[in-house]
Protein backbone atom coordinates (compact mmCIF):
# COMPACT_ATOMS: atom_id res chain seq x y z
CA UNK A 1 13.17 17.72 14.33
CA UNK A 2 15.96 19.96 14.44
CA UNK A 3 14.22 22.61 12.01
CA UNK A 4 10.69 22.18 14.21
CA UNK A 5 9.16 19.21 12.61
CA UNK A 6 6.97 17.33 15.47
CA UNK A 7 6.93 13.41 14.53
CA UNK A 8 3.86 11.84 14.57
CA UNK A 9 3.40 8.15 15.79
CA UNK A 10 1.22 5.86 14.48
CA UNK A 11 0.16 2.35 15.97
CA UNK A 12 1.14 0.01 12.79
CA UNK A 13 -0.60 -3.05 14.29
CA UNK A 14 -2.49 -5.05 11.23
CA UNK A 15 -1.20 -2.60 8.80
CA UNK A 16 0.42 -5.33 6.38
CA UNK A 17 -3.05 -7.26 7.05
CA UNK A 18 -5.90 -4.63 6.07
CA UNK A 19 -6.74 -3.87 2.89
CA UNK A 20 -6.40 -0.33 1.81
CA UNK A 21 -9.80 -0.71 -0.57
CA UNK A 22 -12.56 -1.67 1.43
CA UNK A 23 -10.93 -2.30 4.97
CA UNK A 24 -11.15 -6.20 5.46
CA UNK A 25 -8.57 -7.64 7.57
CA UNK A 26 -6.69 -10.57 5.87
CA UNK A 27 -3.33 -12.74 5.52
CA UNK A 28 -0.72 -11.98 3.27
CA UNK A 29 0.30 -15.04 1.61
CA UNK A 30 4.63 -14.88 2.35
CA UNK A 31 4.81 -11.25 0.49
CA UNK A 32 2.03 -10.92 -1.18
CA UNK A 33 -1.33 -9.43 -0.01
CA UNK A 34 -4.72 -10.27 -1.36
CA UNK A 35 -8.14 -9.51 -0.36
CA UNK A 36 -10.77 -12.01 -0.67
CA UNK A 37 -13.19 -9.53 -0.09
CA UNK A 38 -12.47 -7.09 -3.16
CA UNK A 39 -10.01 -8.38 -5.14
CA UNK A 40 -7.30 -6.17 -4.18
CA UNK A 41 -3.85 -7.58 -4.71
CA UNK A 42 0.02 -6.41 -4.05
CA UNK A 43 2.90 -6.92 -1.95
CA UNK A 44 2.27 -6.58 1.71
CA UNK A 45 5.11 -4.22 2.76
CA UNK A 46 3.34 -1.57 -0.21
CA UNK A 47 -0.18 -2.26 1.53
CA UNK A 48 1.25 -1.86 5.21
CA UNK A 49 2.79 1.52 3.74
CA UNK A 50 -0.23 2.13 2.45
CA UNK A 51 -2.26 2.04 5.68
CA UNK A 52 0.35 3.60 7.35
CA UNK A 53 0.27 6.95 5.12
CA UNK A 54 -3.31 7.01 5.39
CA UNK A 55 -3.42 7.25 9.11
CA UNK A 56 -0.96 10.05 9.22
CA UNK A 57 -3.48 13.20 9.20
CA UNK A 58 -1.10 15.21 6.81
CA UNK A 59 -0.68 12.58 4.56
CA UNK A 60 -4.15 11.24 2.60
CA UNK A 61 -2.44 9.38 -0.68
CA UNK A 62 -5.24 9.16 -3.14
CA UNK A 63 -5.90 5.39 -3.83
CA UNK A 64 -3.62 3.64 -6.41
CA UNK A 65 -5.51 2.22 -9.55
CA UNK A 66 -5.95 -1.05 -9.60
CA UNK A 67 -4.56 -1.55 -12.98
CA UNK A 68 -1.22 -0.28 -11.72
CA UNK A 69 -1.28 -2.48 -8.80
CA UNK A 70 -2.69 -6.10 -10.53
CA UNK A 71 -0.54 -5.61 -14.08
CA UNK A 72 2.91 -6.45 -14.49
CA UNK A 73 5.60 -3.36 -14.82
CA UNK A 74 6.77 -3.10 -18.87
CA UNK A 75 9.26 -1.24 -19.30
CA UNK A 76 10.46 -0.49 -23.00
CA UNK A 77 13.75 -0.63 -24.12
CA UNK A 78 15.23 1.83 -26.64
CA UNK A 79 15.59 0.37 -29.75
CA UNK A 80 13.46 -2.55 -29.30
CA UNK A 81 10.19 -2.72 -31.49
């Protein structure tokens, strides 16, 4: 604010609830959000971040790809085969 930056507000009702794909309201099961419409799976506080970005008008995040959402993270370690 100090250097002229205006915050924006955004209302962040159901945000943890709606699916980022195709818009369907739902319930996260403890931490983990999936839609029974599409599919779409991953944990709720990413999703409500998600729909949070995407409502800010200066900040459209293209969509994530489901593989990176739905597959487990493997990370390799140097020296192991």
């Amino acid at each position: 604010m100090e250097l002229g930056f205006k915050p924006e507000m955004v209302d962040a009702k159901n945000t943890s609830r709606t699916c980022p794909m195709c818009g369907k309201l739902g319930r996260p099961n403890k931490h983990v959000f999936k839609c029974r419409k599409c599919g779409f799976q991953a944990d709720r506080h990413l999703v409500a971040a998600w729909n949070i970005a995407t409502r800010l008008p200066m900040c459209r995040p293209l969509p994530l790809a489901a593989k990176a959402l739905n597959e487990p993270l493997e990370i390799k370690v140097k020296g192991e085969g």
